[in-house]
PDB file of N, CA and C in Angstrom:
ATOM      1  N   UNK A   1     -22.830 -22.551  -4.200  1.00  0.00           N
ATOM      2  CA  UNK A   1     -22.612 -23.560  -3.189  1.00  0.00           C
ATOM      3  C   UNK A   1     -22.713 -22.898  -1.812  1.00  0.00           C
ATOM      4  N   UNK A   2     -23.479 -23.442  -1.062  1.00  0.00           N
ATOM      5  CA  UNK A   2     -23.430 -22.780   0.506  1.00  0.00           C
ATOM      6  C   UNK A   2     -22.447 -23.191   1.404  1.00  0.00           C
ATOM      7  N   UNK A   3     -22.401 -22.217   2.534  1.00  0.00           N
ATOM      8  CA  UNK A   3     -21.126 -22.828   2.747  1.00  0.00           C
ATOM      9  C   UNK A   3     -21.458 -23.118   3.715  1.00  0.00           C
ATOM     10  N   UNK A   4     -21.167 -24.313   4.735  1.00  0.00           N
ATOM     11  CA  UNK A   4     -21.074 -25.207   5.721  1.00  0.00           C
ATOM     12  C   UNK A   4     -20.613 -24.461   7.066  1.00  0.00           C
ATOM     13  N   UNK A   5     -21.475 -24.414   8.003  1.00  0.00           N
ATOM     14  CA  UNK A   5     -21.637 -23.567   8.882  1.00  0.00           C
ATOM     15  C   UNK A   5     -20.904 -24.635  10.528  1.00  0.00           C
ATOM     16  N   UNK A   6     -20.006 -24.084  11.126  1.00  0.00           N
ATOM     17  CA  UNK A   6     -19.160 -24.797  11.999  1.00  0.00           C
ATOM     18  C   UNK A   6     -19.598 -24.044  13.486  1.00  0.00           C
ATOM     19  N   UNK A   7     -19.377 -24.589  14.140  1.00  0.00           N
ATOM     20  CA  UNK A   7     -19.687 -24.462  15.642  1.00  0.00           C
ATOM     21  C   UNK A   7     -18.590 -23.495  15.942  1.00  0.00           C
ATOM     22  N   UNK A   8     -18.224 -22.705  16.645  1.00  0.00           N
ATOM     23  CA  UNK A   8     -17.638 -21.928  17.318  1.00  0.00           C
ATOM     24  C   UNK A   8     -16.882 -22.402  18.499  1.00  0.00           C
ATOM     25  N   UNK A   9     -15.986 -22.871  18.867  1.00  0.00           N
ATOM     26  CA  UNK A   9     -15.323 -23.075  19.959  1.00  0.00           C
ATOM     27  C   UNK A   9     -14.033 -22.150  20.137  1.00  0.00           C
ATOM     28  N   UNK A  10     -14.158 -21.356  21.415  1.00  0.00           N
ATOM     29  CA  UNK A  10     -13.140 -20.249  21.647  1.00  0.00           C
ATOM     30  C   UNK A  10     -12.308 -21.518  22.541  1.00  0.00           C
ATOM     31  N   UNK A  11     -12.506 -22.954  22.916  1.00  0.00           N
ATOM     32  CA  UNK A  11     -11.691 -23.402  23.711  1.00  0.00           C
ATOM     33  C   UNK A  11     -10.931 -24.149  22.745  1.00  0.00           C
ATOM     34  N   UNK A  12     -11.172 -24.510  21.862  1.00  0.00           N
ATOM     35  CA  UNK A  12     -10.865 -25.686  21.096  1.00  0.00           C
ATOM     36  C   UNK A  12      -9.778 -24.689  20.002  1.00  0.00           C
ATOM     37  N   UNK A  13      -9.929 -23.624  19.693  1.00  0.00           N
ATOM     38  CA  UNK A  13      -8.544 -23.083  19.454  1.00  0.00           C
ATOM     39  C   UNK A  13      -7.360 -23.179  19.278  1.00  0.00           C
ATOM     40  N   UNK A  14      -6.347 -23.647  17.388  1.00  0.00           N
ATOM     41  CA  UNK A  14      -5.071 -23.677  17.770  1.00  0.00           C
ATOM     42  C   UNK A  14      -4.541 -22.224  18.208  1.00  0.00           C
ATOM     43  N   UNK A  15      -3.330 -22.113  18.291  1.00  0.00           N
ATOM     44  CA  UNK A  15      -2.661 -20.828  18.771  1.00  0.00           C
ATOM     45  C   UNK A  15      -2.795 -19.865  17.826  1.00  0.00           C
ATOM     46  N   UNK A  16      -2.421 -20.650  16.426  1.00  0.00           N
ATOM     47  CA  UNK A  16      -2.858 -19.880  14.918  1.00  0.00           C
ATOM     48  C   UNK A  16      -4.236 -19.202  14.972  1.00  0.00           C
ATOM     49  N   UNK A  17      -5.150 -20.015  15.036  1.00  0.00           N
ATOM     50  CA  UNK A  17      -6.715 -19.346  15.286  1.00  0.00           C
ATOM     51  C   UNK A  17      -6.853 -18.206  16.074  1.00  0.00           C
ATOM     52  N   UNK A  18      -6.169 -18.668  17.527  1.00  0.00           N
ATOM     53  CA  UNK A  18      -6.683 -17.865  18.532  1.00  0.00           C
ATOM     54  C   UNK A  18      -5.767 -16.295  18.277  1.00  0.00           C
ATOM     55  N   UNK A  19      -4.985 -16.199  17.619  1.00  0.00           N
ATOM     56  CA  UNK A  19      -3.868 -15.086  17.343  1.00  0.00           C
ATOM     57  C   UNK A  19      -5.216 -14.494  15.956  1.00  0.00           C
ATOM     58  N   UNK A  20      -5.752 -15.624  15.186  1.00  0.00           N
ATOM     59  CA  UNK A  20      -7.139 -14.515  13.988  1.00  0.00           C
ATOM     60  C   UNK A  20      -8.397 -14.105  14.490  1.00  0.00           C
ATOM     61  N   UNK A  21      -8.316 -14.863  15.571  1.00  0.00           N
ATOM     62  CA  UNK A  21      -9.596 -14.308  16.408  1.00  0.00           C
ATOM     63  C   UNK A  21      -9.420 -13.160  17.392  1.00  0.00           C
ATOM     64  N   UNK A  22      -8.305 -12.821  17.910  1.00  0.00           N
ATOM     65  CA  UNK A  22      -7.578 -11.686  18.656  1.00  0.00           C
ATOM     66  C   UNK A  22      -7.518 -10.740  17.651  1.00  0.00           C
ATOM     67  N   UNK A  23      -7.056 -10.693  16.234  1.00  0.00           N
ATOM     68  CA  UNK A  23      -6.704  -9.932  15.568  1.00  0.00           C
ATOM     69  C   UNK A  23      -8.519  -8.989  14.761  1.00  0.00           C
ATOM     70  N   UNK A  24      -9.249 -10.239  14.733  1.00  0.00           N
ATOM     71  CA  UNK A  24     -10.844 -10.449  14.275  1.00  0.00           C
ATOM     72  C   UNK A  24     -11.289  -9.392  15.453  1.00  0.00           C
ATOM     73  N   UNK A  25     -11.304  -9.573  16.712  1.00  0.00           N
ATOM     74  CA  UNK A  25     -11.604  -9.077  17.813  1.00  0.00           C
ATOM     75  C   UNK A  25     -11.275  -7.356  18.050  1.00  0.00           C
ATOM     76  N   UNK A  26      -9.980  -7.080  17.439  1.00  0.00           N
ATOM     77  CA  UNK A  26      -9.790  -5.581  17.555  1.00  0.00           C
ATOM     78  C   UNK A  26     -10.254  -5.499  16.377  1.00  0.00           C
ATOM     79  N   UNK A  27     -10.537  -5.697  14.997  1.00  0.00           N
ATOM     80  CA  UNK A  27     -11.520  -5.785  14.220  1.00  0.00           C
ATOM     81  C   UNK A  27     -13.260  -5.137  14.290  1.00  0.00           C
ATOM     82  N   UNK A  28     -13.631  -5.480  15.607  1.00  0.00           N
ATOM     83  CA  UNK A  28     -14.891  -5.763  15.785  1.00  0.00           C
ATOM     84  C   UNK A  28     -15.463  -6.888  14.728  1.00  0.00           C
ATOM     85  N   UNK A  29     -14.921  -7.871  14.508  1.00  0.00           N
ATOM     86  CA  UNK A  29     -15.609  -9.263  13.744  1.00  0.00           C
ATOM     87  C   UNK A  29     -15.631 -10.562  14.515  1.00  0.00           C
ATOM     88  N   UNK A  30     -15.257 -10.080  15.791  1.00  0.00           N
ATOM     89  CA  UNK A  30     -15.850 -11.289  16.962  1.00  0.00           C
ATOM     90  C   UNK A  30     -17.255 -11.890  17.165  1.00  0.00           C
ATOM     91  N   UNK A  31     -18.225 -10.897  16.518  1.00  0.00           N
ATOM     92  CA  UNK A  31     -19.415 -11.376  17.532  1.00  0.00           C
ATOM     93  C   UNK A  31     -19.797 -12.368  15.933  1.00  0.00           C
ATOM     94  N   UNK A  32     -19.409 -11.484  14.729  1.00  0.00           N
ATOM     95  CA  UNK A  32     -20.096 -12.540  13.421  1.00  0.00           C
ATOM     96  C   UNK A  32     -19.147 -13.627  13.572  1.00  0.00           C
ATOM     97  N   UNK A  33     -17.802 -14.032  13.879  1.00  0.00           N
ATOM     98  CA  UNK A  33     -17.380 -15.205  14.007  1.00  0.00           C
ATOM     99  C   UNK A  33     -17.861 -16.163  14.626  1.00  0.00           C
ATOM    100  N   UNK A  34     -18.653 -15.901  16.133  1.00  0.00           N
ATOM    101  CA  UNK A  34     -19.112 -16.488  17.107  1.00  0.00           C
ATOM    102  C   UNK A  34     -20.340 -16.903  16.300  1.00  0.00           C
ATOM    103  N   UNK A  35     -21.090 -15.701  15.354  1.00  0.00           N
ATOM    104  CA  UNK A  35     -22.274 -16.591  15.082  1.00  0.00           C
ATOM    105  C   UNK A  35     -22.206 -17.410  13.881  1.00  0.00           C
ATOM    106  N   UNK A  36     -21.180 -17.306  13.141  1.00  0.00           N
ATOM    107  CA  UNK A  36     -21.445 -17.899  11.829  1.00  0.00           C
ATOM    108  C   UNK A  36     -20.020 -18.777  11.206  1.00  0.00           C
ATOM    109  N   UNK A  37     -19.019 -18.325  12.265  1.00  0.00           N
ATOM    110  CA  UNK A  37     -17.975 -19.174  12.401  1.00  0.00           C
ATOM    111  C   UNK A  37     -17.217 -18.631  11.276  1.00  0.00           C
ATOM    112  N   UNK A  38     -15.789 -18.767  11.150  1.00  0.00           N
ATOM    113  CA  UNK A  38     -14.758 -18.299   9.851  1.00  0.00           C
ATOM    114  C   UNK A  38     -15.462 -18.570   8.936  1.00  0.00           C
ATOM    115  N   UNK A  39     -16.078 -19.154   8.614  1.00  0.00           N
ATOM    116  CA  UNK A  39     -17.001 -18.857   6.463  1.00  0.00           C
ATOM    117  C   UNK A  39     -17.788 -17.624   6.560  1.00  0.00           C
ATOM    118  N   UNK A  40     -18.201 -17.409   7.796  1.00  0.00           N
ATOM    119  CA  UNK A  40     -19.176 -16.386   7.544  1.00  0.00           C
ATOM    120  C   UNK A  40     -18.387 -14.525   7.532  1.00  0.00           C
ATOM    121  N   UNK A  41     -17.244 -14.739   7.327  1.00  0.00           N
ATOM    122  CA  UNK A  41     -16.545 -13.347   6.921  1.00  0.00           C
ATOM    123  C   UNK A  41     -16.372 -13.445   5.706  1.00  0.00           C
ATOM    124  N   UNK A  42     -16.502 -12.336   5.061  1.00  0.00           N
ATOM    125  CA  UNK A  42     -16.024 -11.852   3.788  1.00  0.00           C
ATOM    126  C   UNK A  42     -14.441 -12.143   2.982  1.00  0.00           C
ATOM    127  N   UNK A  43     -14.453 -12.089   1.665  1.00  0.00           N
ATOM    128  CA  UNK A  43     -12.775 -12.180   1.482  1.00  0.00           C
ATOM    129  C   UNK A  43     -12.110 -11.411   2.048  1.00  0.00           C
ATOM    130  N   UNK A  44     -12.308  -9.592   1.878  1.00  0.00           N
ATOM    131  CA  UNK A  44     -12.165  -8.335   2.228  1.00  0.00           C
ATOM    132  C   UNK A  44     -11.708  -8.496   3.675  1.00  0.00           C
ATOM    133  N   UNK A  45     -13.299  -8.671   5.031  1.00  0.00           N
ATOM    134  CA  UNK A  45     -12.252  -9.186   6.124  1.00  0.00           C
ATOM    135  C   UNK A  45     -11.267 -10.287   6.402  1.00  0.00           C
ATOM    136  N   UNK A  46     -11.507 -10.902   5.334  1.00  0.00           N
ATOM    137  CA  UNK A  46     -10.407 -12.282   5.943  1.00  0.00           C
ATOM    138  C   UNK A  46      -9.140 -11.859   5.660  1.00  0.00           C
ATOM    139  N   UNK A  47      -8.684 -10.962   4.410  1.00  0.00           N
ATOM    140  CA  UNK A  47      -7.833 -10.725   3.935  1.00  0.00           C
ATOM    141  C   UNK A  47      -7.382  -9.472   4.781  1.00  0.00           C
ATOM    142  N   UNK A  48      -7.768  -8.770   5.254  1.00  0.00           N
ATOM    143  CA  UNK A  48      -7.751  -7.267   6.289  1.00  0.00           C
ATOM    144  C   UNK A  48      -6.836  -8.353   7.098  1.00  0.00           C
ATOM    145  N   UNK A  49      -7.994  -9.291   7.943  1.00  0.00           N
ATOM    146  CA  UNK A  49      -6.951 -10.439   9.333  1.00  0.00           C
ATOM    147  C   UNK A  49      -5.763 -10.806   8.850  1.00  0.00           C
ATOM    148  N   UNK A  50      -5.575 -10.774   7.651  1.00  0.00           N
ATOM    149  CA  UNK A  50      -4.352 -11.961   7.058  1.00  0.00           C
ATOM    150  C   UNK A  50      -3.241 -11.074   7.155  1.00  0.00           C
ATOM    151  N   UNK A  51      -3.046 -10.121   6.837  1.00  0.00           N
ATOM    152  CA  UNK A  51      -2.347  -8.943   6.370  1.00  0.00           C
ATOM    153  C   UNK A  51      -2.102  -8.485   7.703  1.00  0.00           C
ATOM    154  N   UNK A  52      -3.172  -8.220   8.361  1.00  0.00           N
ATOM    155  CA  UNK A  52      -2.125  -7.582   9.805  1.00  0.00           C
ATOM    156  C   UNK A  52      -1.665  -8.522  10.664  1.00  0.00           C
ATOM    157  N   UNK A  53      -2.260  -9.978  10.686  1.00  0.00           N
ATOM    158  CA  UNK A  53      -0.763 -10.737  11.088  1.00  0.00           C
ATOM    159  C   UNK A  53       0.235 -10.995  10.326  1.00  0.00           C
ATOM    160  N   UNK A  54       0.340 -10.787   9.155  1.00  0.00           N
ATOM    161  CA  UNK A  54       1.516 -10.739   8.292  1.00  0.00           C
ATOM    162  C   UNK A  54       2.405  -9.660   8.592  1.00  0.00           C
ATOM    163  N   UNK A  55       1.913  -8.687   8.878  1.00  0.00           N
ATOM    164  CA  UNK A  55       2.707  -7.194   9.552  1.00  0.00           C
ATOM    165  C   UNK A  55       3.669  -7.972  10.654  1.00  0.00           C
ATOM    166  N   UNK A  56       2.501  -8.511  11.358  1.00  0.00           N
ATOM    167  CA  UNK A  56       3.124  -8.381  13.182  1.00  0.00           C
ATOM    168  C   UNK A  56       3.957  -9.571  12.940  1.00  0.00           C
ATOM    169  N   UNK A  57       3.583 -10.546  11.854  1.00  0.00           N
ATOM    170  CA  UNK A  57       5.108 -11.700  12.001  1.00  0.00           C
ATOM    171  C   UNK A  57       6.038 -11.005  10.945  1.00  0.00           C
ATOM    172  N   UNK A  58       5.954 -10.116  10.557  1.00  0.00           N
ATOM    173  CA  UNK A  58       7.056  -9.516   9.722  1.00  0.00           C
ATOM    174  C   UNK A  58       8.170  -9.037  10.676  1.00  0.00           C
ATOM    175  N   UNK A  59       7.433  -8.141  11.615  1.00  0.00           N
ATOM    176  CA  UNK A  59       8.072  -7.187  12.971  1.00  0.00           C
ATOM    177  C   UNK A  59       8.841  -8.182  13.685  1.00  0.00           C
ATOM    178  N   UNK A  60       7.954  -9.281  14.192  1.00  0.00           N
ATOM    179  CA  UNK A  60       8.670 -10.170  15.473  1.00  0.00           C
ATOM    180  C   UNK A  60       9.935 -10.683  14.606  1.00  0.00           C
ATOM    181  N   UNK A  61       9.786 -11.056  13.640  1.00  0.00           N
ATOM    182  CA  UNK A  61      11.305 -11.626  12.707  1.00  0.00           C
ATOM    183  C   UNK A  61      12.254 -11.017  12.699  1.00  0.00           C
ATOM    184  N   UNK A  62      11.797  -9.544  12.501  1.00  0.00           N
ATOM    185  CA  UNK A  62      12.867  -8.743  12.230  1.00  0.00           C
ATOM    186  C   UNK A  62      13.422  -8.289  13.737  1.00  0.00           C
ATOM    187  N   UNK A  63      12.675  -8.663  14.815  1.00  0.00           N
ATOM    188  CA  UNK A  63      12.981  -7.719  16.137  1.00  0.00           C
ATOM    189  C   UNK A  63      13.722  -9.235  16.491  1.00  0.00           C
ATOM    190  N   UNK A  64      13.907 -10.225  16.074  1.00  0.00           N
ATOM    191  CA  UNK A  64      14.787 -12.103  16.265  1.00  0.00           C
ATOM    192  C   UNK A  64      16.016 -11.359  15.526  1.00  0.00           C
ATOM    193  N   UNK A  65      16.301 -10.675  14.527  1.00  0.00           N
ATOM    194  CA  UNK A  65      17.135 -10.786  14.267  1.00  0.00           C
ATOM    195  C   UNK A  65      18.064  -9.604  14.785  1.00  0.00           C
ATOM    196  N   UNK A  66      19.614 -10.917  14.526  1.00  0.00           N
ATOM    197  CA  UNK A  66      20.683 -10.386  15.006  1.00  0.00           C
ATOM    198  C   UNK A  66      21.434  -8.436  14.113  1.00  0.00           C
ATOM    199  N   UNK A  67      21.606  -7.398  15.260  1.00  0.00           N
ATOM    200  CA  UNK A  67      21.386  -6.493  14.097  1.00  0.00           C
ATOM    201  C   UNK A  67      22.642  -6.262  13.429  1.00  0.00           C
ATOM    202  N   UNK A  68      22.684  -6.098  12.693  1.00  0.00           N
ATOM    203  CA  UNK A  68      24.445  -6.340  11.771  1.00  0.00           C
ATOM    204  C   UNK A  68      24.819  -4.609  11.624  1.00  0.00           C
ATOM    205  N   UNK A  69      26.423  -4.891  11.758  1.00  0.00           N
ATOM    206  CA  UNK A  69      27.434  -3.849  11.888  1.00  0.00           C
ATOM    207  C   UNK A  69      27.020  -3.567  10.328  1.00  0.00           C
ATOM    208  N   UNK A  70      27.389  -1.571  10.463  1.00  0.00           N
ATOM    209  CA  UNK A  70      27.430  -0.798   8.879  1.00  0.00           C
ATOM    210  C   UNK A  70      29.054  -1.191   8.568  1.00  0.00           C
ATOM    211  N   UNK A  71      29.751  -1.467   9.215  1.00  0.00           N
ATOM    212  CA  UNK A  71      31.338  -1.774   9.141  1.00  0.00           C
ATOM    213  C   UNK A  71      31.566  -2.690   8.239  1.00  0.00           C
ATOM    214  N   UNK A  72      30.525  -3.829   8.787  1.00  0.00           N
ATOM    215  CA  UNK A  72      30.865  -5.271   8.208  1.00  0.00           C
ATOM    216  C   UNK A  72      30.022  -5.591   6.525  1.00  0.00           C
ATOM    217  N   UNK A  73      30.883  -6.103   6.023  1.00  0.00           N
ATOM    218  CA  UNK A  73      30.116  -5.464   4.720  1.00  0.00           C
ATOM    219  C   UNK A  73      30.022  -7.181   4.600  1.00  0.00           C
ATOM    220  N   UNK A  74      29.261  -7.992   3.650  1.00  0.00           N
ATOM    221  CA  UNK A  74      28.875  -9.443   3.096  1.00  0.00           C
ATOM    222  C   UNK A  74      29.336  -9.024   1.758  1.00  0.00           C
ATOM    223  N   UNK A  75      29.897 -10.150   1.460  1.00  0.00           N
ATOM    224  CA  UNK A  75      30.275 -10.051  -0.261  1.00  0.00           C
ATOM    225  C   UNK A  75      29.254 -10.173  -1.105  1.00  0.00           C
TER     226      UNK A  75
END
């Protein structure tokens, strides 16, 4: 099955996108996005993008949270 080839809009961007296209971008997989749009990456890179924003929302969660006393113990 071929896959259906989409226009490129860097304006039309949710925040989600524009955070895989930033991430695509230190990548160097900006310029094949631009030409062939998200189908035209591989599983391999898509999964590379997926994973290091999974890192960086791992970090920001953990840098939200409140940091708990070694004192205070939870039952």
């Amino acid at each position: 099955m071929a896959k259906r080839r989409k226009d490129f809009d860097y304006d039309k961007l949710t925040p989600q996108e524009l955070m895989r296209f930033e991430v695509a971008r230190e990548l160097g997989l900006d310029d094949k996005i631009v030409a062939g749009g998200w189908g035209a990456l591989s599983a391999q890179e898509s999964g590379r993008i997926g994973g290091i924003i999974a890192g960086r929302n791992r970090k920001k969660r953990a840098a939200q949270l409140p940091e708990r006393d070694e004192d205070t113990k939870l039952p």
